[in-house]
C-alpha atoms as a PDB file:
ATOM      1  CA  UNK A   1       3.570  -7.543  14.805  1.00  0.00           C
ATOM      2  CA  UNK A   2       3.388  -3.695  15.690  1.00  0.00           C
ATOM      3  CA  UNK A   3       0.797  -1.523  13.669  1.00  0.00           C
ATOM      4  CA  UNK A   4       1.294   2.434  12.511  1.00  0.00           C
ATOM      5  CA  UNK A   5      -0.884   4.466  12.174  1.00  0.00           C
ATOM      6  CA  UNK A   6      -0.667   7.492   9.842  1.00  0.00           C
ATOM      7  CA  UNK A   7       0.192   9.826  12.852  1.00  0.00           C
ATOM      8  CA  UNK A   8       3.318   7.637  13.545  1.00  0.00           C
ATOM      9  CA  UNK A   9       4.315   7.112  10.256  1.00  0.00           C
ATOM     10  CA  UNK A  10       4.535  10.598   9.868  1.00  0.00           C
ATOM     11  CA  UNK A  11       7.777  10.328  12.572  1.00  0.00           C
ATOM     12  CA  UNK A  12       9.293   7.847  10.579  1.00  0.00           C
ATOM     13  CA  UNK A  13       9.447   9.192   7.201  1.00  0.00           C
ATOM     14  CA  UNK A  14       9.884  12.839   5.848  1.00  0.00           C
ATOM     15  CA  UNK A  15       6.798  12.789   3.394  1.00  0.00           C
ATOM     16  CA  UNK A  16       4.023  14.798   3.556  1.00  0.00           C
ATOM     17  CA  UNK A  17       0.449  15.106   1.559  1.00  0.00           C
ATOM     18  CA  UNK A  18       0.168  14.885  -1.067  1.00  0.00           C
ATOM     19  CA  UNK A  19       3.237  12.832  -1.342  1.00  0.00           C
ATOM     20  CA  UNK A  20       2.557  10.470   1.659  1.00  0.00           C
ATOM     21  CA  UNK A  21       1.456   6.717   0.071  1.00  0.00           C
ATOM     22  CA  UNK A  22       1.157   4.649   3.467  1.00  0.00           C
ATOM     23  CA  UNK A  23      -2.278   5.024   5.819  1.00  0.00           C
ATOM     24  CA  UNK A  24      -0.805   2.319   7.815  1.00  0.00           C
ATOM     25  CA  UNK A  25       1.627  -0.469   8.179  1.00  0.00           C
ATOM     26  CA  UNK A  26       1.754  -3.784  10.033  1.00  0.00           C
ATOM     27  CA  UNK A  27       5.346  -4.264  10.619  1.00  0.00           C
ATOM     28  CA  UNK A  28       5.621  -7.931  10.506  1.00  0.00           C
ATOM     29  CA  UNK A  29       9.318  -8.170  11.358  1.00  0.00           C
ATOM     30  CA  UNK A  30      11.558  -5.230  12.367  1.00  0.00           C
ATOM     31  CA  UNK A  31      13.499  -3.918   9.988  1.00  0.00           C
ATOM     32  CA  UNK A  32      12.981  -6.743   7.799  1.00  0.00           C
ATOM     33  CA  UNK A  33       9.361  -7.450   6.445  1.00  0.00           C
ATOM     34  CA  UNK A  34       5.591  -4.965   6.511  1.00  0.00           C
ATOM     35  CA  UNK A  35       2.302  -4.166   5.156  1.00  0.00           C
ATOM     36  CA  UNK A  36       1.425  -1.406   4.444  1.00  0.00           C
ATOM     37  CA  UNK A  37      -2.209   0.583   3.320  1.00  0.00           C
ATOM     38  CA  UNK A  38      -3.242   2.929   1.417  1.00  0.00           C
ATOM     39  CA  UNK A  39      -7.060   3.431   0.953  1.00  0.00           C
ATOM     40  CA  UNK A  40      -7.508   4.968  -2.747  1.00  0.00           C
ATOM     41  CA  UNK A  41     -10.152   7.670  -2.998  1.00  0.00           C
ATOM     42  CA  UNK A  42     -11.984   8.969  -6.006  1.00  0.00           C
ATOM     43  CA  UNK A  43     -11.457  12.308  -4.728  1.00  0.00           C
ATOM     44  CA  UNK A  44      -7.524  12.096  -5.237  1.00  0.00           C
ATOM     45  CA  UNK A  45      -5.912  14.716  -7.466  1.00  0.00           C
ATOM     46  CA  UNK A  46      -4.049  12.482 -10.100  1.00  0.00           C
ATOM     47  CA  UNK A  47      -7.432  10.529 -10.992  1.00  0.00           C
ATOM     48  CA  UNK A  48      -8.235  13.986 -13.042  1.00  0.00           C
ATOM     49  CA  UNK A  49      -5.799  13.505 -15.285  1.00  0.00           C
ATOM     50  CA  UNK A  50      -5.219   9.839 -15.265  1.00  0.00           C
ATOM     51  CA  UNK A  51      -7.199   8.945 -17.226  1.00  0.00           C
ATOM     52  CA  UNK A  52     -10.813  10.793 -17.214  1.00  0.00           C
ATOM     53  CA  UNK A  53     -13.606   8.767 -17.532  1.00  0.00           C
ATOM     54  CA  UNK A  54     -11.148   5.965 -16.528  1.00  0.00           C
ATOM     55  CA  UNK A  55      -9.407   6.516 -13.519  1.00  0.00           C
ATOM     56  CA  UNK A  56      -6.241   4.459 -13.199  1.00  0.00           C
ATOM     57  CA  UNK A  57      -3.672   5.071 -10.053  1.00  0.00           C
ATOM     58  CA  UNK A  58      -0.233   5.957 -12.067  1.00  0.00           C
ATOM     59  CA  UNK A  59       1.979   2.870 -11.871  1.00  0.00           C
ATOM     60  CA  UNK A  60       4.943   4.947 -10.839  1.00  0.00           C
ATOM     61  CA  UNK A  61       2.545   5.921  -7.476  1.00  0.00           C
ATOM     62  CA  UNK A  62       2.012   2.465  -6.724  1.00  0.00           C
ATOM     63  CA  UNK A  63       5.910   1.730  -6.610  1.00  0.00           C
ATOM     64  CA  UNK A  64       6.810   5.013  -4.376  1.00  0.00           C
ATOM     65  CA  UNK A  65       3.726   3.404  -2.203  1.00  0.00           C
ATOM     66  CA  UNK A  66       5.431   0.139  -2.325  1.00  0.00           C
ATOM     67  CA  UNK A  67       9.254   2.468  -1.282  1.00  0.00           C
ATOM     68  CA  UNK A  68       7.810   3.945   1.062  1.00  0.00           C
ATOM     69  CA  UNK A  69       6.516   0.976   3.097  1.00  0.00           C
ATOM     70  CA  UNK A  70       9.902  -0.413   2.990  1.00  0.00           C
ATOM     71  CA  UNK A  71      11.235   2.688   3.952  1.00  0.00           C
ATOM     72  CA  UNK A  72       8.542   2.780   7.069  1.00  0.00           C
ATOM     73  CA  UNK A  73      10.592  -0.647   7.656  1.00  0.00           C
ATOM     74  CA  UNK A  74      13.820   0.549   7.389  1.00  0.00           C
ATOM     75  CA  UNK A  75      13.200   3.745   9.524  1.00  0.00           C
ATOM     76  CA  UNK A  76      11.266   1.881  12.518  1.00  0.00           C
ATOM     77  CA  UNK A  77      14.215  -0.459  13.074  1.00  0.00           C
ATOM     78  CA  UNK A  78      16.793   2.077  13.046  1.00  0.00           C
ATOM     79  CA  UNK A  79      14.403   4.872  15.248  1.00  0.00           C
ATOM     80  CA  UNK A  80      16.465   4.652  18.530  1.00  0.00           C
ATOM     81  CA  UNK A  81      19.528   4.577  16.933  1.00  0.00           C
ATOM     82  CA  UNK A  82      21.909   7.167  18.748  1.00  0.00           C
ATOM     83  CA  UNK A  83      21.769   9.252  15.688  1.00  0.00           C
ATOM     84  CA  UNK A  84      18.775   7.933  13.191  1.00  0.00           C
ATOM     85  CA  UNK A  85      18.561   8.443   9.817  1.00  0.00           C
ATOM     86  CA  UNK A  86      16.262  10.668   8.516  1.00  0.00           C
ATOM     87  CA  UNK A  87      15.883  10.231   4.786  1.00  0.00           C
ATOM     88  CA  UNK A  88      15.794   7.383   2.734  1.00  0.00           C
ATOM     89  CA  UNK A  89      16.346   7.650  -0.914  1.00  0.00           C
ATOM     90  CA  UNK A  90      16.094   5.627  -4.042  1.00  0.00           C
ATOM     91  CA  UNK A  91      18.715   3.658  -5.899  1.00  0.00           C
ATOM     92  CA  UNK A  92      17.353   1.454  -8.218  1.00  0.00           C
ATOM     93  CA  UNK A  93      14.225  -0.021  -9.386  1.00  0.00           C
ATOM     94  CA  UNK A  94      14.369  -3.638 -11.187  1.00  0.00           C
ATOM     95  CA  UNK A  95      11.967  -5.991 -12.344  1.00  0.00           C
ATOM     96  CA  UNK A  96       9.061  -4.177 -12.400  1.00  0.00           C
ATOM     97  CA  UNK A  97       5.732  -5.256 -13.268  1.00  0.00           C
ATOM     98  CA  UNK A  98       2.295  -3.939 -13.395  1.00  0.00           C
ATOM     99  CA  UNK A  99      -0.757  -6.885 -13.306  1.00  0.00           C
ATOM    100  CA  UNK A 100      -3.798  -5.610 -13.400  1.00  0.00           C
ATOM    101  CA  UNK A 101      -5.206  -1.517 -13.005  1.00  0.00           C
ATOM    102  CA  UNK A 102      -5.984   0.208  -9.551  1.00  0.00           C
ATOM    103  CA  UNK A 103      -8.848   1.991  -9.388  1.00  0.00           C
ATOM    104  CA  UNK A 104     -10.946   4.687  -7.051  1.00  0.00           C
ATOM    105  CA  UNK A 105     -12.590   2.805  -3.697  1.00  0.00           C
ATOM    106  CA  UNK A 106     -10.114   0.316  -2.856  1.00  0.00           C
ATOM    107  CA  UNK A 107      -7.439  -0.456  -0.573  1.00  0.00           C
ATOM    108  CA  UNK A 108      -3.669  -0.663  -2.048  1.00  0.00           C
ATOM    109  CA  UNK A 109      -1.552  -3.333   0.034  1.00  0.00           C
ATOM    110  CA  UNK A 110       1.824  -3.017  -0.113  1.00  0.00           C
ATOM    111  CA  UNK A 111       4.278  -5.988   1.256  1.00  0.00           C
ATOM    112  CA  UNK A 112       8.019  -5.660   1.091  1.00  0.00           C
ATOM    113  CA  UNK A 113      10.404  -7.512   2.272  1.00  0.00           C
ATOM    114  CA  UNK A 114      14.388  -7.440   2.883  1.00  0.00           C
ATOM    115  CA  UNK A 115      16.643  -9.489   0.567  1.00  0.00           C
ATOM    116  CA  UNK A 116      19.731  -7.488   1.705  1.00  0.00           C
ATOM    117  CA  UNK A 117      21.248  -4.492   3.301  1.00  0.00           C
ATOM    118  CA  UNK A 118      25.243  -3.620   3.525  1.00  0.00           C
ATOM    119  CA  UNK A 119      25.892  -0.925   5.409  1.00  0.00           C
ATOM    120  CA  UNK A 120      23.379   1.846   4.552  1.00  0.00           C
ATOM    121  CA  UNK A 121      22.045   0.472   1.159  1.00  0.00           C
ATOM    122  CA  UNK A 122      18.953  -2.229   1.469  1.00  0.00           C
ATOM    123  CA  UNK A 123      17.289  -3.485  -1.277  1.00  0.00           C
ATOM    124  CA  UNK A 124      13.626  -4.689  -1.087  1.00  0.00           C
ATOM    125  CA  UNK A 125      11.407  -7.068  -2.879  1.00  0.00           C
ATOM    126  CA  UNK A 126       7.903  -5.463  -3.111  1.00  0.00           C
ATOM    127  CA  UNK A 127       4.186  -6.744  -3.816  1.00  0.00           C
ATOM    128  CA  UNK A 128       1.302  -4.692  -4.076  1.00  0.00           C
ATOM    129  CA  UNK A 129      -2.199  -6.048  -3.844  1.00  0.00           C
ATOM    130  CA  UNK A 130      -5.973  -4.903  -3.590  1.00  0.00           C
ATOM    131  CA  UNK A 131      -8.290  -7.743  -2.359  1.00  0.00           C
ATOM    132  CA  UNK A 132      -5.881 -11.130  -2.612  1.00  0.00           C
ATOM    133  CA  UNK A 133      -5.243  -9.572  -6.499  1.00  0.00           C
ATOM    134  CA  UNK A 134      -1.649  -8.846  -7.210  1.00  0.00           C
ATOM    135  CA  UNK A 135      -1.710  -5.680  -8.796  1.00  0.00           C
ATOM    136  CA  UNK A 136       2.281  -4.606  -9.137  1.00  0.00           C
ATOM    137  CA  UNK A 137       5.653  -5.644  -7.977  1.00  0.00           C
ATOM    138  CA  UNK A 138       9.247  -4.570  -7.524  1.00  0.00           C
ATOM    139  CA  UNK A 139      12.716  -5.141  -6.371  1.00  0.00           C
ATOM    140  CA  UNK A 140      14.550  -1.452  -5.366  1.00  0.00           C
ATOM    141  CA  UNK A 141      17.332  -0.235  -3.760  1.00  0.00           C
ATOM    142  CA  UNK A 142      17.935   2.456  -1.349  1.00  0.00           C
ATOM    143  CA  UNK A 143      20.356   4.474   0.733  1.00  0.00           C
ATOM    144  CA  UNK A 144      19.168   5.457   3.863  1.00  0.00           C
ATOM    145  CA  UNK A 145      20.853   8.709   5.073  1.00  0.00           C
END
């Protein structure tokens, strides 16, 4: 297993803040299967507005948190490729489910894992989890260009 920090993760995928959704990722098989972290603050911009006096992370940040750790796979395998990719972009999204809320002062953990790729489309089963909770869960495609 090989561990990124934010610093490196940066390299491997264009995001920036406030649209970056992975602290770190274990990457537990290359180009096939990571974890990935994101440590939810109270501080962060969308809890104003969603909702006050209840702040709930937006389901639709928790899946581009999940994408983006499978991205971080993606990217890391194909990083000394002769000419790497440098983008990777959405397909699909199926069989989505949200569980249970995510709130301020915990730590989002994202798994995903590779049921296929042909050519330069993969698609990814995803699980997202604070404590041993599941909290949300995917399956996406994406084209990696």
């Amino acid at each position: 297993m090989t561990t990124y920090t934010r610093e490196d993760i940066l390299k491997l995928l264009p995001h920036r803040d406030p649209f970056l959704w992975v602290d770190k990722i274990d990457i537990i098989t290359s180009g096939e299967e990571g974890m990935g972290y994101k440590n939810i603050k109270k501080d962060m911009d969308f809890f104003r507005g969603h909702f006050p006096g209840n702040p709930v992370m937006p389901g639709v940040l928790q899946i581009e948190a999940m994408a983006q750790t499978a991205g971080c796979v993606v990217m890391e395998a194909l990083r000394n490729d002769p000419e790497p990719p440098t983008q990777v972009f959405f397909m699909s999204i199926d069989k989505v489910k949200f569980r249970h809320m995510v709130v301020p002062d915990c730590q989002l953990k994202m798994h995903a894992k590779k049921v296929k790729s042909h050519g330069k489309v993969y698609v990814f089963e995803a699980k997202a989890y604070v404590d041993d909770k599941l909290v949300s869960e995917a399956t996406f495609s994406a084209l990696v260009g």
